[in-house]
PDB file of N, CA and C in Angstrom:
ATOM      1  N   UNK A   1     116.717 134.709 124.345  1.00  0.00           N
ATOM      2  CA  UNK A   1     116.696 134.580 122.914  1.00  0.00           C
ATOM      3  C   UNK A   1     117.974 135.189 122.362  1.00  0.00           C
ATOM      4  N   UNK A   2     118.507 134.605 121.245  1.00  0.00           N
ATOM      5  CA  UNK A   2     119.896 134.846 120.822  1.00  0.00           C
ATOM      6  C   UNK A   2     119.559 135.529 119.144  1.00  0.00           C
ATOM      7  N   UNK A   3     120.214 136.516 118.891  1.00  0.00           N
ATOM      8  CA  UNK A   3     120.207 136.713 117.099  1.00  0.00           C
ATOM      9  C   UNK A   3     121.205 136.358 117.005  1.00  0.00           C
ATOM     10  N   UNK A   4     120.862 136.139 115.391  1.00  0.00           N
ATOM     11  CA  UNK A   4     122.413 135.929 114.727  1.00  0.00           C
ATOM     12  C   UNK A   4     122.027 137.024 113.383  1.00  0.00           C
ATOM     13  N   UNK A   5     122.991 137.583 112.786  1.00  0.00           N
ATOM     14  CA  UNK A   5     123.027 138.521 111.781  1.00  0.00           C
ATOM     15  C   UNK A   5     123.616 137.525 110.762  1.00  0.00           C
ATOM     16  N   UNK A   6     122.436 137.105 109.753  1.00  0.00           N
ATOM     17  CA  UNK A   6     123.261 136.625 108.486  1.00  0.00           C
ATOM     18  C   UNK A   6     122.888 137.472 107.546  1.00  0.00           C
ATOM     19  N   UNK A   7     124.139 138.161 106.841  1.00  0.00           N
ATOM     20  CA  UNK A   7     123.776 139.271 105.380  1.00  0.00           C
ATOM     21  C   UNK A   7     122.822 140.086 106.346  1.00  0.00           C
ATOM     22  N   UNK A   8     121.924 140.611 105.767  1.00  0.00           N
ATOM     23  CA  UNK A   8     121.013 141.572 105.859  1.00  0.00           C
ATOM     24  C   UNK A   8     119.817 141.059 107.325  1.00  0.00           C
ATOM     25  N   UNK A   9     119.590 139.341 107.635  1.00  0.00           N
ATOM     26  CA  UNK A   9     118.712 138.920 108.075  1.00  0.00           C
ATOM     27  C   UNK A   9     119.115 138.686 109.445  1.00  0.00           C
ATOM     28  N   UNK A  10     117.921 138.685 110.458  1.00  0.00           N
ATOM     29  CA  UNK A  10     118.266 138.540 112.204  1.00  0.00           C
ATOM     30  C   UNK A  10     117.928 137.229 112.081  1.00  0.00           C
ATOM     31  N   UNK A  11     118.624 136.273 112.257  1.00  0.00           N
ATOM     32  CA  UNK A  11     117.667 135.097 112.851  1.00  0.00           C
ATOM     33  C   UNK A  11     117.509 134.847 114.658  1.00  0.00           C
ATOM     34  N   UNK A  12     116.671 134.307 114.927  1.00  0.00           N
ATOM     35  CA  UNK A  12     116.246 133.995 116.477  1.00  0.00           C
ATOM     36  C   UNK A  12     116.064 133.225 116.972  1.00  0.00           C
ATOM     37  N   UNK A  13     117.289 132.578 118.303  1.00  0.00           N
ATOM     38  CA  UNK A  13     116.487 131.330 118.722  1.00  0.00           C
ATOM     39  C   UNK A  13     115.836 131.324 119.958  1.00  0.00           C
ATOM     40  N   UNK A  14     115.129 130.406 120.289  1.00  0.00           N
ATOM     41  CA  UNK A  14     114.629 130.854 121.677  1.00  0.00           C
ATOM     42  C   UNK A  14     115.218 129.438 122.485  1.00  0.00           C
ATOM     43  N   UNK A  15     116.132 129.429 123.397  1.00  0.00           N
ATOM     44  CA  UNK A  15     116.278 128.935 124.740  1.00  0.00           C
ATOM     45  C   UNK A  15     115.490 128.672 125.394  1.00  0.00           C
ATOM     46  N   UNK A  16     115.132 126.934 125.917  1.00  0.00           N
ATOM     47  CA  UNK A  16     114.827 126.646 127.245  1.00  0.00           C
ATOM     48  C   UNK A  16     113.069 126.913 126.892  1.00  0.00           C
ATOM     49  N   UNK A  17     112.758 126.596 125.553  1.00  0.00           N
ATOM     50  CA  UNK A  17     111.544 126.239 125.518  1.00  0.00           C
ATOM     51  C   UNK A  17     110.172 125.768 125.728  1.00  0.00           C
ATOM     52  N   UNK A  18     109.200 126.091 126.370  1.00  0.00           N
ATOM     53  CA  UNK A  18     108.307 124.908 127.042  1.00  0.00           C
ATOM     54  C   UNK A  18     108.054 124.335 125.776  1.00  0.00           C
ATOM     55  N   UNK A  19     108.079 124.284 124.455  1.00  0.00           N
ATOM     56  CA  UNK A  19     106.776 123.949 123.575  1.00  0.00           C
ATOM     57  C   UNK A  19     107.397 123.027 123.008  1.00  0.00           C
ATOM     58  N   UNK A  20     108.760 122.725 122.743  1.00  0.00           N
ATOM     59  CA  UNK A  20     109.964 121.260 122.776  1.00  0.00           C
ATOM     60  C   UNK A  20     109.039 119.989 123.378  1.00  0.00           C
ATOM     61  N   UNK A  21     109.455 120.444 124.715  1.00  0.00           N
ATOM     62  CA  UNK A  21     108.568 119.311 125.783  1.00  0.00           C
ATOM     63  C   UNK A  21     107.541 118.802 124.916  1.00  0.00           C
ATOM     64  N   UNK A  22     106.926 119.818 125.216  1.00  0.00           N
ATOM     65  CA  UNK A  22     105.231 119.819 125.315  1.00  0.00           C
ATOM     66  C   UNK A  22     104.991 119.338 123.698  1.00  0.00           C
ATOM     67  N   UNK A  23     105.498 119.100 122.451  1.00  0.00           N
ATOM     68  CA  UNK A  23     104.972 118.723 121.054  1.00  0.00           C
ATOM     69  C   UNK A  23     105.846 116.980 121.471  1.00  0.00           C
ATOM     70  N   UNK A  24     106.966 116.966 121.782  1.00  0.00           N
ATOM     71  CA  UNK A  24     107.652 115.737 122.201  1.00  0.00           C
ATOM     72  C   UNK A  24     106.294 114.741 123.109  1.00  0.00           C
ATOM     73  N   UNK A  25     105.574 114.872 124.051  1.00  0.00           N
ATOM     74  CA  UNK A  25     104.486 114.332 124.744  1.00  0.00           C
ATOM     75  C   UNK A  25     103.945 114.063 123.903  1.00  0.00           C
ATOM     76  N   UNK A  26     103.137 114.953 123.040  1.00  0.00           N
ATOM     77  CA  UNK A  26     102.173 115.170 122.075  1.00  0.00           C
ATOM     78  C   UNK A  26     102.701 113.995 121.083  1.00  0.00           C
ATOM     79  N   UNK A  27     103.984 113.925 120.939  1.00  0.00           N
ATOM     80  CA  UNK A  27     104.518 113.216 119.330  1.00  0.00           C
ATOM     81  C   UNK A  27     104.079 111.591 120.024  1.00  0.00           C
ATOM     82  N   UNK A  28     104.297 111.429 121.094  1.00  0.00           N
ATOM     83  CA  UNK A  28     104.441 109.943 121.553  1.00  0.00           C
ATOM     84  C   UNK A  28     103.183 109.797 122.492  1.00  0.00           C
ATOM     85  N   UNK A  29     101.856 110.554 122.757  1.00  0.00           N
ATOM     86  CA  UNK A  29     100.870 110.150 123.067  1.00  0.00           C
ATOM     87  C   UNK A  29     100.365 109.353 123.076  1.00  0.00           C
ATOM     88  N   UNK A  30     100.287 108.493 121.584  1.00  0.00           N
ATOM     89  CA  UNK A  30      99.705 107.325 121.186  1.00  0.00           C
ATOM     90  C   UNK A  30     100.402 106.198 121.705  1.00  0.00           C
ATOM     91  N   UNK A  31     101.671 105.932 121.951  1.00  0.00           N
ATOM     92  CA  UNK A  31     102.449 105.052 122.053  1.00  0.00           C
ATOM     93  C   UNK A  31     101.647 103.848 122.726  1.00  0.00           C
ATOM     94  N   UNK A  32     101.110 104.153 123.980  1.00  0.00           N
ATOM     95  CA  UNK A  32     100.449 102.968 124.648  1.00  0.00           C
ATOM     96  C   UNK A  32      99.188 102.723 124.464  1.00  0.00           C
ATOM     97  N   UNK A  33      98.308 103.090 123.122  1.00  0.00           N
ATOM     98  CA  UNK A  33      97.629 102.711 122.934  1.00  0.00           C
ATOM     99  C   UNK A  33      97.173 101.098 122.414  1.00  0.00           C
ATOM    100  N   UNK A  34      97.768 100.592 122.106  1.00  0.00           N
ATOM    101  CA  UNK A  34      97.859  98.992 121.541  1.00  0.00           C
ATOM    102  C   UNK A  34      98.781  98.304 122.096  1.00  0.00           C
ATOM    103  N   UNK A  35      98.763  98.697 123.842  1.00  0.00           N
ATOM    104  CA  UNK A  35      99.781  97.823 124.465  1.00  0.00           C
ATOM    105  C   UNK A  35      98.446  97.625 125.604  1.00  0.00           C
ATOM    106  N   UNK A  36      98.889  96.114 125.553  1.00  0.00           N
ATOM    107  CA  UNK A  36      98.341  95.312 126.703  1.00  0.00           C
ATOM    108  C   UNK A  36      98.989  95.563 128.122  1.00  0.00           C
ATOM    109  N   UNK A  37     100.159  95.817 128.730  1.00  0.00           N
ATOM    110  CA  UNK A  37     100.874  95.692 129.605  1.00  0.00           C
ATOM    111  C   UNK A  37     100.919  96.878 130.086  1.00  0.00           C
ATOM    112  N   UNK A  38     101.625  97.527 131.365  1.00  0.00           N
ATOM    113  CA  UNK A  38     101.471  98.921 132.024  1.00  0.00           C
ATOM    114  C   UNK A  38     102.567  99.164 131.544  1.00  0.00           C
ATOM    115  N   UNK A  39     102.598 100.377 131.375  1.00  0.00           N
ATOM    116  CA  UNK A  39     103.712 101.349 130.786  1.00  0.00           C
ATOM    117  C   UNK A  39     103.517 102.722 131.458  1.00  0.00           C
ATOM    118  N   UNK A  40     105.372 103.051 131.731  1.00  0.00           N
ATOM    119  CA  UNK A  40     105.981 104.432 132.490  1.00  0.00           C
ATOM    120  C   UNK A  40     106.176 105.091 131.651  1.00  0.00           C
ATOM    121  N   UNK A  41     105.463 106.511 131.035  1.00  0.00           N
ATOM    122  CA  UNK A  41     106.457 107.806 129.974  1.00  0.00           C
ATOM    123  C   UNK A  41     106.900 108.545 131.393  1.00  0.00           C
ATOM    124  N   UNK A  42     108.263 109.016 130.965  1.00  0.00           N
ATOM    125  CA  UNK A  42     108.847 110.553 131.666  1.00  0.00           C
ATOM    126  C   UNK A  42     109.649 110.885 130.442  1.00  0.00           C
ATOM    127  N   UNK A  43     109.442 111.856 130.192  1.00  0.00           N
ATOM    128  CA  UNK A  43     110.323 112.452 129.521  1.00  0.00           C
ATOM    129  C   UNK A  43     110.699 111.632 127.871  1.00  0.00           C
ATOM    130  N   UNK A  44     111.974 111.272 127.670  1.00  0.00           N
ATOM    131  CA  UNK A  44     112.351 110.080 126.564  1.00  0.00           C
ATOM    132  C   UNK A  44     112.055 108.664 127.292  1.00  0.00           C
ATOM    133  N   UNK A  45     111.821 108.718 128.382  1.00  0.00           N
ATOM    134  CA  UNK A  45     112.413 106.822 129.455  1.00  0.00           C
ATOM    135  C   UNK A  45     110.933 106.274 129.059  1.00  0.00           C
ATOM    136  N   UNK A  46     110.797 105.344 128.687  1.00  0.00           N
ATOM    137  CA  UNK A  46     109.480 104.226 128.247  1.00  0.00           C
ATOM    138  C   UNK A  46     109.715 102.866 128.939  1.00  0.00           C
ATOM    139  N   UNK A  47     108.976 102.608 129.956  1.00  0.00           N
ATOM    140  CA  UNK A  47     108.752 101.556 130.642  1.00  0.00           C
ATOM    141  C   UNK A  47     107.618 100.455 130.841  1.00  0.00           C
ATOM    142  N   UNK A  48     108.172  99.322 130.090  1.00  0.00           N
ATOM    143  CA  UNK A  48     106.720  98.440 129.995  1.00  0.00           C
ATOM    144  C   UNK A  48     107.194  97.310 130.675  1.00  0.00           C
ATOM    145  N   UNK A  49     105.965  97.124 131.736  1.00  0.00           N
ATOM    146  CA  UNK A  49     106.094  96.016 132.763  1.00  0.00           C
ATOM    147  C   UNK A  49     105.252  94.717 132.968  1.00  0.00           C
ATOM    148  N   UNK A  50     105.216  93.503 133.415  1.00  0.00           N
ATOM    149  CA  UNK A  50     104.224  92.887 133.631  1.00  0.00           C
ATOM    150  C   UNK A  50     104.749  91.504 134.396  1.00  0.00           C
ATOM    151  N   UNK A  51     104.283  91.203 135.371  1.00  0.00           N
ATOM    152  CA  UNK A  51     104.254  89.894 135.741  1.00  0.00           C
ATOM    153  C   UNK A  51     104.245  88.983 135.012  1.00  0.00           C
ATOM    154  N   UNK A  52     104.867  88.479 134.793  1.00  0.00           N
ATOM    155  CA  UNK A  52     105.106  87.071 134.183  1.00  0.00           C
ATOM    156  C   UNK A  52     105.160  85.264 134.857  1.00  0.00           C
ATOM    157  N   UNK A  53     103.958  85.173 134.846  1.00  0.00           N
ATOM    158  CA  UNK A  53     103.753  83.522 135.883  1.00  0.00           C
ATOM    159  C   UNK A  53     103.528  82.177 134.844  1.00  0.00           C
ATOM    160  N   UNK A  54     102.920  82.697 133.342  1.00  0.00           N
ATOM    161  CA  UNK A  54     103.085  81.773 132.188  1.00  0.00           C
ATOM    162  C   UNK A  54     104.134  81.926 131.260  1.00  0.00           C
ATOM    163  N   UNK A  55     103.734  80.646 130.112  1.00  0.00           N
ATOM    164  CA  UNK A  55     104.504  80.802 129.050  1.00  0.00           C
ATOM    165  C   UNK A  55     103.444  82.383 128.103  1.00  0.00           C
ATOM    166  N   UNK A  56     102.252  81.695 128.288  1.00  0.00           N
ATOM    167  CA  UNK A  56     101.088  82.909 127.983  1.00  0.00           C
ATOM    168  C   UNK A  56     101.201  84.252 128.254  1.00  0.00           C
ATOM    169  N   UNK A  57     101.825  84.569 129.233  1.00  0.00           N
ATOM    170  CA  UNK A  57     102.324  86.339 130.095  1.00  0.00           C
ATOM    171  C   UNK A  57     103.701  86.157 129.301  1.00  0.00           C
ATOM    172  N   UNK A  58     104.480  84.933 128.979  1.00  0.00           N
ATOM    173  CA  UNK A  58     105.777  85.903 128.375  1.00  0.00           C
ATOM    174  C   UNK A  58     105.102  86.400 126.684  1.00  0.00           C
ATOM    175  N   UNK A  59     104.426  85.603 126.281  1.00  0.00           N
ATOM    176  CA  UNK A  59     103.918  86.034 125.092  1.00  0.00           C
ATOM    177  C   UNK A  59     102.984  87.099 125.231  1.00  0.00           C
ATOM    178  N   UNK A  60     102.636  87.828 126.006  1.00  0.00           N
ATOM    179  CA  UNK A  60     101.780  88.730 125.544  1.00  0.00           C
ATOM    180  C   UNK A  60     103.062  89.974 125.733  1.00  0.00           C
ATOM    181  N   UNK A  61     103.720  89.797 126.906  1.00  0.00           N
ATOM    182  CA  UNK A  61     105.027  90.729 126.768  1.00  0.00           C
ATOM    183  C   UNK A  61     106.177  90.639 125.290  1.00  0.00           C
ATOM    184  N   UNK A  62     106.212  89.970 124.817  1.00  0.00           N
ATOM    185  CA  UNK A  62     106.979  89.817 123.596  1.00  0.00           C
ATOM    186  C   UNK A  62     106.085  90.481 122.469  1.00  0.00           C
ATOM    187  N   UNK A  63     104.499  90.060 122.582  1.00  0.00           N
ATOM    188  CA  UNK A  63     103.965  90.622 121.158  1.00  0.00           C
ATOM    189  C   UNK A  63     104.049  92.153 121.686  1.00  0.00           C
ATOM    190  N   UNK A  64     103.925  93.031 122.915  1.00  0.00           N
ATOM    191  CA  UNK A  64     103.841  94.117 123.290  1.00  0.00           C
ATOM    192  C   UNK A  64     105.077  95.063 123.157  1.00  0.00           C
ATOM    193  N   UNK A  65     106.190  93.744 122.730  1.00  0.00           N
ATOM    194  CA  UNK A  65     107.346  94.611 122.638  1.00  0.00           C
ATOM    195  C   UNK A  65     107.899  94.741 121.347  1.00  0.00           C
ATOM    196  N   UNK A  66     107.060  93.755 120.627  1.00  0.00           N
ATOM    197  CA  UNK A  66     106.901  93.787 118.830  1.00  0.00           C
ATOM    198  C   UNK A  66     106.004  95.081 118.229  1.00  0.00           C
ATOM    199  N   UNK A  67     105.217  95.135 119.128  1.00  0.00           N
ATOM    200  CA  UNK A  67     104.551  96.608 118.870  1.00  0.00           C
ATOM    201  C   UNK A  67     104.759  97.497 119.057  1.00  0.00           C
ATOM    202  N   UNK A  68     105.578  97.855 120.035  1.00  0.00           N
ATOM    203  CA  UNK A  68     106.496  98.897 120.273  1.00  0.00           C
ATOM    204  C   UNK A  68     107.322  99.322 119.431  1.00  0.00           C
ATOM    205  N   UNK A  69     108.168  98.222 118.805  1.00  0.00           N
ATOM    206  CA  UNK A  69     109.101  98.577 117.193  1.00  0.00           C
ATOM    207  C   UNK A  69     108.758  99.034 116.294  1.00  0.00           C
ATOM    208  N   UNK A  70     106.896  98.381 116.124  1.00  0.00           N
ATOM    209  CA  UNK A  70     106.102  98.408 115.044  1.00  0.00           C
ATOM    210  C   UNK A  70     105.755 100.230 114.803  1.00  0.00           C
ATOM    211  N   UNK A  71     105.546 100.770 116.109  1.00  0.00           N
ATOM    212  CA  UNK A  71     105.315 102.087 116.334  1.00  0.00           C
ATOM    213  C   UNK A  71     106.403 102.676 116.152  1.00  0.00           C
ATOM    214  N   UNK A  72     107.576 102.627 116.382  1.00  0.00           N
ATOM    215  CA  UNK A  72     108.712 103.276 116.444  1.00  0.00           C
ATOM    216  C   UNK A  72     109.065 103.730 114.988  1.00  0.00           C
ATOM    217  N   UNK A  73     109.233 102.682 114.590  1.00  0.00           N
ATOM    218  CA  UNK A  73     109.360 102.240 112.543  1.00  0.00           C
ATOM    219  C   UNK A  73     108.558 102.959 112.252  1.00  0.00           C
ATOM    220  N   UNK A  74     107.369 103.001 112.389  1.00  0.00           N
ATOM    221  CA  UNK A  74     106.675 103.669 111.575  1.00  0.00           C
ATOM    222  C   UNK A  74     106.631 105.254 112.147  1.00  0.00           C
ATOM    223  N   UNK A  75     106.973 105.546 112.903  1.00  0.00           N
ATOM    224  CA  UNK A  75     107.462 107.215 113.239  1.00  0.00           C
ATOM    225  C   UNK A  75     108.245 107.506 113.148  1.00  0.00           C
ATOM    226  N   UNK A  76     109.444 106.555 112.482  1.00  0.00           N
ATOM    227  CA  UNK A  76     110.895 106.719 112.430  1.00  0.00           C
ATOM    228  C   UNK A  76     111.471 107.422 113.662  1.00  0.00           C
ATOM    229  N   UNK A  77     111.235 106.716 114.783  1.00  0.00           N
ATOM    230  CA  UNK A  77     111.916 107.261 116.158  1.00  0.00           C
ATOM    231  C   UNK A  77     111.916 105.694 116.876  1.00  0.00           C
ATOM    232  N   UNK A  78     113.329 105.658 116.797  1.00  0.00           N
ATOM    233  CA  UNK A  78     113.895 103.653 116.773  1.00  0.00           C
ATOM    234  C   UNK A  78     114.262 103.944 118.323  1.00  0.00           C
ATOM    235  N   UNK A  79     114.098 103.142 119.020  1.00  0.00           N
ATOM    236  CA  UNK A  79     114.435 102.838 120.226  1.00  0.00           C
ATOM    237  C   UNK A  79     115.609 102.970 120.351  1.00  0.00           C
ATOM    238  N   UNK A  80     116.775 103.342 121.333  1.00  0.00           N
ATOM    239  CA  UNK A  80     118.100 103.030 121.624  1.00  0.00           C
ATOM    240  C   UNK A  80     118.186 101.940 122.470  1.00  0.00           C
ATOM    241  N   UNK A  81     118.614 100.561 121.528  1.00  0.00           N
ATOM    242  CA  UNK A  81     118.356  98.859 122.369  1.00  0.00           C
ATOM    243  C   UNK A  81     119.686  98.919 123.178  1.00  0.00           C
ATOM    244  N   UNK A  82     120.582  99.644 122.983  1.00  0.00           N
ATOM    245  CA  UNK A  82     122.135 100.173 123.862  1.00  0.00           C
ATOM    246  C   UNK A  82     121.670 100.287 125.415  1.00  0.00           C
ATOM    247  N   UNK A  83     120.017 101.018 125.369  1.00  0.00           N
ATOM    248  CA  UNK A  83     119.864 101.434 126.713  1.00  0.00           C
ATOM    249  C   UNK A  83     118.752 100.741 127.033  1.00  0.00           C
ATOM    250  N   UNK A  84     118.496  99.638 126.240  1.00  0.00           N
ATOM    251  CA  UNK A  84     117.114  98.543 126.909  1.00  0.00           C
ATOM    252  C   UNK A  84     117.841  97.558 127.735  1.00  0.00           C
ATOM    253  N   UNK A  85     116.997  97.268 128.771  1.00  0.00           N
ATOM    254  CA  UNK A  85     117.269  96.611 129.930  1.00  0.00           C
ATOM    255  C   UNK A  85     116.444  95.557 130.396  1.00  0.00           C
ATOM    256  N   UNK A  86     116.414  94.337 130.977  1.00  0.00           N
ATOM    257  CA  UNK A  86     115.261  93.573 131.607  1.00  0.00           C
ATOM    258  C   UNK A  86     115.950  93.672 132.815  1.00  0.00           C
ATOM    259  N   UNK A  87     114.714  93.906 133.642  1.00  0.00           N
ATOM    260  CA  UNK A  87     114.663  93.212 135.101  1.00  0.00           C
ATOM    261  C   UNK A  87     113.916  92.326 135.574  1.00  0.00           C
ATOM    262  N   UNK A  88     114.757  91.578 136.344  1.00  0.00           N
ATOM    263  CA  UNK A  88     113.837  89.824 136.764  1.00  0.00           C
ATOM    264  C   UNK A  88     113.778  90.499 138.845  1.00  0.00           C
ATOM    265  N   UNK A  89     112.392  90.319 139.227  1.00  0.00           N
ATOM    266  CA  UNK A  89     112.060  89.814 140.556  1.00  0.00           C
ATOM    267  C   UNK A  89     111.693  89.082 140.893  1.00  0.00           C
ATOM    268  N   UNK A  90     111.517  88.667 142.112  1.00  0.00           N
ATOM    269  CA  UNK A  90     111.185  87.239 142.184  1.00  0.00           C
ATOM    270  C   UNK A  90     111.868  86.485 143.733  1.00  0.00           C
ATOM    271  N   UNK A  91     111.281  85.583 144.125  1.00  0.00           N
ATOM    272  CA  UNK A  91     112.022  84.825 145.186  1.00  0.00           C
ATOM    273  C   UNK A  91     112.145  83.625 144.327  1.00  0.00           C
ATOM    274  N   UNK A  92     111.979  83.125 143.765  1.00  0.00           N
ATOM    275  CA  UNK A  92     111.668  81.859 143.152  1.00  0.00           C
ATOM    276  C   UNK A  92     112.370  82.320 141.341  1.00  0.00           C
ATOM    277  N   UNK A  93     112.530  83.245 141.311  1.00  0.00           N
ATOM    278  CA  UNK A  93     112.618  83.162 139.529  1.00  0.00           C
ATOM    279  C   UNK A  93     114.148  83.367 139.671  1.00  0.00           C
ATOM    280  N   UNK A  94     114.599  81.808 138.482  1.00  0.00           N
ATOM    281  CA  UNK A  94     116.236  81.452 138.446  1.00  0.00           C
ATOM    282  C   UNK A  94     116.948  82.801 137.589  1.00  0.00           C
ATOM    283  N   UNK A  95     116.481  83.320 137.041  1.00  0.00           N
ATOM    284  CA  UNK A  95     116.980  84.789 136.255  1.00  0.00           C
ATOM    285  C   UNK A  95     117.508  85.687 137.628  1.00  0.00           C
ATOM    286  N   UNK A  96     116.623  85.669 139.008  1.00  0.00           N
ATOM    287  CA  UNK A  96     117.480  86.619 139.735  1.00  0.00           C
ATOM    288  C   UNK A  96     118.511  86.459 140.624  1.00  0.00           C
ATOM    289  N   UNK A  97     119.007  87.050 140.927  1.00  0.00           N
ATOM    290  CA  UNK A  97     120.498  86.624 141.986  1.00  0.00           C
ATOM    291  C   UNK A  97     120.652  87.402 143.086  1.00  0.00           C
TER     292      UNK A  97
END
């Protein structure tokens, strides 16, 4: 923990916090509640996945990723789309190389 002396007053910070973490979890708990598809939390990294064999599976992944914004917006904590990514697998799917 660090003071600082302003005028007359100590202020205090505390370093290396557990309770950061731990309200950050707490803030984004809900997140996968109104998602159809499996989803990874660690930390900030949010991972939503799903097989895709229809036009029907890409639409339920698109409305799942409309809801995701929908949540974001309304917590005012916007995704960084700089660091969104798709990955294609597949033996057969022309997206992979």
């Amino acid at each position: 923990m660090d003071s600082i002396l302003i005028g007359n007053v100590y202020l205090s910070v505390f370093h290396r916090s557990v309770l950061g973490p731990l309200l950050f979890l707490v803030y984004i708990n809900d997140l996968d509640e109104c998602i159809a598809n499996k989803m990874l939390k660690f930390a900030d990294d949010t991972k939503i996945y799903h097989i895709v064999n229809s036009t029907k599976d890409c639409e339920i992944l698109q409305t799942d990723l409309h809801k995701l914004v929908a949540w974001s917006t309304g917590w005012q904590m916007l995704f960084n789309t700089e660091k969104c990514k798709v990955m294609h697998f597949g033996f057969n799917n022309p997206q992979t190389e």
